[in-house]
Protein backbone atom coordinates (compact mmCIF):
# COMPACT_ATOMS: atom_id res chain seq x y z
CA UNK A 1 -16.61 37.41 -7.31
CA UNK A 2 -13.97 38.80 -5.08
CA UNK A 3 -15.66 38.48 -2.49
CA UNK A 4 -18.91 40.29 -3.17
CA UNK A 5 -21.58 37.82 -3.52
CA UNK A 6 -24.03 40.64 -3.72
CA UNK A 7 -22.67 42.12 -7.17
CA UNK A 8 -21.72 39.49 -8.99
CA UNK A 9 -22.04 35.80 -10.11
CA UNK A 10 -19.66 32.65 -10.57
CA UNK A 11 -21.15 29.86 -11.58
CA UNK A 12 -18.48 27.81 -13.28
CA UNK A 13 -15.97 27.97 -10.30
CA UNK A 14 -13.29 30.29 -12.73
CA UNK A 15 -11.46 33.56 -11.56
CA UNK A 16 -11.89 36.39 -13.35
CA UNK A 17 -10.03 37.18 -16.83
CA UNK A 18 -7.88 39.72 -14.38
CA UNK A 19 -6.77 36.41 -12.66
CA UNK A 20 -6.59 38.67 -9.57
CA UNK A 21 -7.58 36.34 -7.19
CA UNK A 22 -5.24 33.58 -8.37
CA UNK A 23 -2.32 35.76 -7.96
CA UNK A 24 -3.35 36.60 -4.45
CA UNK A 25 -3.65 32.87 -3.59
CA UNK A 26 -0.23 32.61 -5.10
CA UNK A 27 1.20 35.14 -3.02
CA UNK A 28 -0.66 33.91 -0.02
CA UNK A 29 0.91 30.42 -0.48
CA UNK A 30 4.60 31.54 -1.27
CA UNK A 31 4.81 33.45 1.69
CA UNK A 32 3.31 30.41 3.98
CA UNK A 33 6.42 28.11 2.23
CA UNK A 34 8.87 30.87 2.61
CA UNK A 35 8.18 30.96 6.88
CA UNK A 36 8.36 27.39 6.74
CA UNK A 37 11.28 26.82 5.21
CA UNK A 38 12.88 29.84 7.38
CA UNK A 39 11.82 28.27 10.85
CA UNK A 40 13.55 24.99 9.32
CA UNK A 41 16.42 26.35 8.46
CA UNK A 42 17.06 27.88 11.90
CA UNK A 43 16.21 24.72 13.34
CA UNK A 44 18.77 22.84 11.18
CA UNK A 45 21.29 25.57 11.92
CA UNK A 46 20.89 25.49 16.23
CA UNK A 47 21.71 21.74 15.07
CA UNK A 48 24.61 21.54 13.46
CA UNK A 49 26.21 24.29 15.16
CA UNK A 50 25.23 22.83 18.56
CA UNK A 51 26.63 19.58 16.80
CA UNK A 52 29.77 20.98 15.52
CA UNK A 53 30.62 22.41 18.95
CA UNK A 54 30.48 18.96 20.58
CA UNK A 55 32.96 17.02 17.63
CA UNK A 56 34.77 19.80 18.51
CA UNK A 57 34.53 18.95 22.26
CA UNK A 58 35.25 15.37 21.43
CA UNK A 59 38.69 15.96 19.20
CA UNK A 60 40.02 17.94 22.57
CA UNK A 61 39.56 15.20 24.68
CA UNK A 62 41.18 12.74 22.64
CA UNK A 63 44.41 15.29 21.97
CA UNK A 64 44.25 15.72 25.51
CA UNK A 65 43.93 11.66 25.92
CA UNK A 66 47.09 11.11 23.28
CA UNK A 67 48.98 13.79 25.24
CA UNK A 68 48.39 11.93 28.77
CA UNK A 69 48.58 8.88 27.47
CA UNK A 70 44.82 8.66 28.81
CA UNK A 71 43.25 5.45 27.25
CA UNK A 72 39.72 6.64 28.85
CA UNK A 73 39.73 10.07 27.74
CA UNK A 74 40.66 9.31 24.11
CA UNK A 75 37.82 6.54 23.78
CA UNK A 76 35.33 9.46 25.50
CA UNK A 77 36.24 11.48 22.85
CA UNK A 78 36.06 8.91 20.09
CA UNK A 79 32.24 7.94 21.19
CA UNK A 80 31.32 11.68 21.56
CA UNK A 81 32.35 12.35 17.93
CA UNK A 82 30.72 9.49 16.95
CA UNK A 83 27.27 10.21 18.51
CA UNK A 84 27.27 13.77 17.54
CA UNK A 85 28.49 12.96 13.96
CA UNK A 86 25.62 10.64 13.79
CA UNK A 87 23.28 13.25 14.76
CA UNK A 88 24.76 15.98 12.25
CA UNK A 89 24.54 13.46 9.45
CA UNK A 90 20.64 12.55 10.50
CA UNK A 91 20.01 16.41 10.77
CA UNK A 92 21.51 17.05 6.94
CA UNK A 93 19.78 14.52 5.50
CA UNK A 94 16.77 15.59 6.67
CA UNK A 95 16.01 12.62 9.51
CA UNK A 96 16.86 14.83 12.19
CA UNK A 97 15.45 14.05 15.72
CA UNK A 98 12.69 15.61 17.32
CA UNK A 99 13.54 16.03 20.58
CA UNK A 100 14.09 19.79 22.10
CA UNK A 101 17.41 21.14 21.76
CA UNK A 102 18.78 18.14 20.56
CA UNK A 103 22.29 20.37 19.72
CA UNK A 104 22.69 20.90 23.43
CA UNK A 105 23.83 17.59 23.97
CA UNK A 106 22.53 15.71 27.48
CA UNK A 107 22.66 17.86 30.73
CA UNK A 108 24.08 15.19 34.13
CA UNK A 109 20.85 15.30 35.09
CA UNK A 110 18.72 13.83 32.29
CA UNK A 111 17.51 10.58 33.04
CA UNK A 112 18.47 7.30 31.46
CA UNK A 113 16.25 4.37 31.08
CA UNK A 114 16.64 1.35 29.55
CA UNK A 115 13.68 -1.67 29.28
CA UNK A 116 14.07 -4.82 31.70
CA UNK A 117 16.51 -5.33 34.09
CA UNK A 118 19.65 -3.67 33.20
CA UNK A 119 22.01 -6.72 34.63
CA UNK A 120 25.17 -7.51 33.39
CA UNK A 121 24.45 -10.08 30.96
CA UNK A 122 21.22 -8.01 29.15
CA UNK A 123 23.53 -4.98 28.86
CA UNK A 124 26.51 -7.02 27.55
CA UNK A 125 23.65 -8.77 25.03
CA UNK A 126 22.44 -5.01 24.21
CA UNK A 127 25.96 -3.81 23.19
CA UNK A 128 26.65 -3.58 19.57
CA UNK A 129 29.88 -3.53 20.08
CA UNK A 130 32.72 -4.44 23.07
CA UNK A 131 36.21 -2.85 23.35
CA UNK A 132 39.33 -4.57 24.62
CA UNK A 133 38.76 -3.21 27.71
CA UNK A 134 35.86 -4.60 28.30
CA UNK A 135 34.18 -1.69 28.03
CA UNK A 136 30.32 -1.64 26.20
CA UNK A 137 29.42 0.62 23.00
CA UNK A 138 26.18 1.29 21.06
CA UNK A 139 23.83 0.25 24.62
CA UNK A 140 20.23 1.32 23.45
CA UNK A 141 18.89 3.54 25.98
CA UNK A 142 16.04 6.41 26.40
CA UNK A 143 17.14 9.87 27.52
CA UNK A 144 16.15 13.30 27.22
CA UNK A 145 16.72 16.96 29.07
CA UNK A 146 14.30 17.05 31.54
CA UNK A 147 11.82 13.93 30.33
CA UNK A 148 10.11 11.80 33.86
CA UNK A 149 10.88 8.24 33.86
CA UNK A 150 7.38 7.57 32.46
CA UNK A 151 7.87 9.68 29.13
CA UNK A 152 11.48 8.21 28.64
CA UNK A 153 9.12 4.44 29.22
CA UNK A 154 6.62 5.10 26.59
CA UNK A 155 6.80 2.33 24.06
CA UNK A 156 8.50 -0.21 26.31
CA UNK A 157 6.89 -3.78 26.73
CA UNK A 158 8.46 -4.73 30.00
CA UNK A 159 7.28 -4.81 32.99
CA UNK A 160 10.24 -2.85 34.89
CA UNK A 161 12.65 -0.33 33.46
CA UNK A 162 15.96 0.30 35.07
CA UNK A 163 17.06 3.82 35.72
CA UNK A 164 19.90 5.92 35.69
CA UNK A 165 21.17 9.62 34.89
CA UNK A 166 23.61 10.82 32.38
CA UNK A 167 26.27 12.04 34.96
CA UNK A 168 26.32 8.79 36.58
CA UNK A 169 27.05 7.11 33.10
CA UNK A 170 29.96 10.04 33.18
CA UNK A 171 31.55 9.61 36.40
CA UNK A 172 31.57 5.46 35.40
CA UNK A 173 33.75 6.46 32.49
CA UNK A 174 31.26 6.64 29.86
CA UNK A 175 28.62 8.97 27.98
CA UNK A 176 25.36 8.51 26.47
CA UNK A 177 24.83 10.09 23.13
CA UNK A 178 21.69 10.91 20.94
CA UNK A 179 20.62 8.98 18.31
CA UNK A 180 17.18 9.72 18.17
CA UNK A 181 14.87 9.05 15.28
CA UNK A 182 11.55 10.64 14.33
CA UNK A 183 9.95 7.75 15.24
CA UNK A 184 12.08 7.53 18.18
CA UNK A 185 13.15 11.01 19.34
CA UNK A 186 14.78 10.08 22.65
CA UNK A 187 16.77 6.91 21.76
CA UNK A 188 20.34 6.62 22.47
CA UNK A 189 23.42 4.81 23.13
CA UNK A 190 25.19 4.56 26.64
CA UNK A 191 29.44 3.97 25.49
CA UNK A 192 32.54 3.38 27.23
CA UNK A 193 31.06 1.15 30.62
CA UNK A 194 32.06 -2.45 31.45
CA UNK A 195 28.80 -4.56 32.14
CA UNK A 196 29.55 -4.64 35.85
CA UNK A 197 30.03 -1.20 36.00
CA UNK A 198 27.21 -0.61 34.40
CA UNK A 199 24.53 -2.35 35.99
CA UNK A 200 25.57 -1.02 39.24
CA UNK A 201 24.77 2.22 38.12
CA UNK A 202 20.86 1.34 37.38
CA UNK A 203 18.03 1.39 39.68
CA UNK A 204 14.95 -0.89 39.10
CA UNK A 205 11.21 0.12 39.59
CA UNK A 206 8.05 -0.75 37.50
CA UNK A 207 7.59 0.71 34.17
CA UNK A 208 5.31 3.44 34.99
CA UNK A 209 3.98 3.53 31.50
CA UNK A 210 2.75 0.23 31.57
CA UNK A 211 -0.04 -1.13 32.45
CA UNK A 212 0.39 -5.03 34.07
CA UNK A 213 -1.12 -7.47 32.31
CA UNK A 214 -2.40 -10.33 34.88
CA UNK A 215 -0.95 -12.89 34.60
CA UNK A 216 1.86 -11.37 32.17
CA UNK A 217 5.99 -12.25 33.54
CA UNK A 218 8.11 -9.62 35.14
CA UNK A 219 10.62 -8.82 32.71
């Protein structure tokens, strides 16, 4: 009736033979697609870019590492690549995380938590992988650019969390690296610390996110 009520009638639901309306609809709708897929695209760009810069980051240290004869430095650079090539490849394929300038890579200060208490043995247990130095790879961890201990705890059963930044992981040796999910936008894996090391580095206090069941075992 476009839009005049008063002058006309439609009484089987139908546009009119000028199929005016439809094609405004149409129009309507194609733009709303077009500004989404724009805003994506920039998203997916800040990503990869960001991304890019930090495999680029991580190839320096290890020709830096080769030329020093630096064991550390060339496994830093190894597990940066890896993290950040991780994160490029979830971001192409369209499983990108969905944490806030997830192309920046972690600031010192972010805060690292992991679930329990982060001794020696649960952090060697957590590891998907060990080096020959001893060192730990693939630790699951939360983190995220300015997230409180209590957002970085959401989701975790235990009792107590253990706590630590990203430039204390750093000046131990190591690096933490996003691997976040959708499902899980500030997961992550602490690389390159021994088990000791490691677990000195972690504070523990109760898992603010967490309500205690009575009764329920510290974990």
């Amino acid at each position: 009736m476009r839009n005049n009520a008063l002058a006309g009638a439609d009484p089987d639901g139908h546009c009119d033979p000028g199929l005016d309306c439809l094609k405004t609809n149409f129009k309507a709708g194609a733009a709303q697609i077009g500004n989404a897929y724009a805003a994506a695209g920039k998203a997916v760009t800040k990503v990869v870019t960001g991304t890019l810069n930090t495999i680029g980051a991580g190839v320096g240290e290890i020709a830096a590492g080769v030329a020093s004869g630096d064991d550390q430095k060339i496994q830093q650079g190894l597990n940066k690549i890896g993290g950040t090539a991780t994160l490029l490849g979830a971001t192409v394929l369209g499983d990108a995380p969905a944490t806030a300038d997830a192309s920046a890579g972690l600031s010192d200060s972010a805060l690292v938590v992991r679930g329990g208490v982060a001794t020696a043995s649960q952090l060697t247990k957590g590891a998907e992988s060990i080096a020959e130095d001893g060192t730990l790879n693939g630790v699951s961890v939360q983190s995220a650019n300015g997230a409180t201990v209590e957002q970085l705890s959401q989701g975790l059963p235990n009792n107590r969390v253990s706590v630590t930044s990203v430039g204390d992981v750093r000046a131990a040796g190591g690096d933490v690296v996003q691997t976040g999910t959708p499902g899980n936008p500030c997961h992550c894996d602490m690389n390159g610390v021994s088990a000791d090391k490691a677990s000195q580095l972690f504070k523990v206090q109760p898992n603010p996110s967490k309500v205690k069941v009575q009764g329920e075992p510290n974990q």
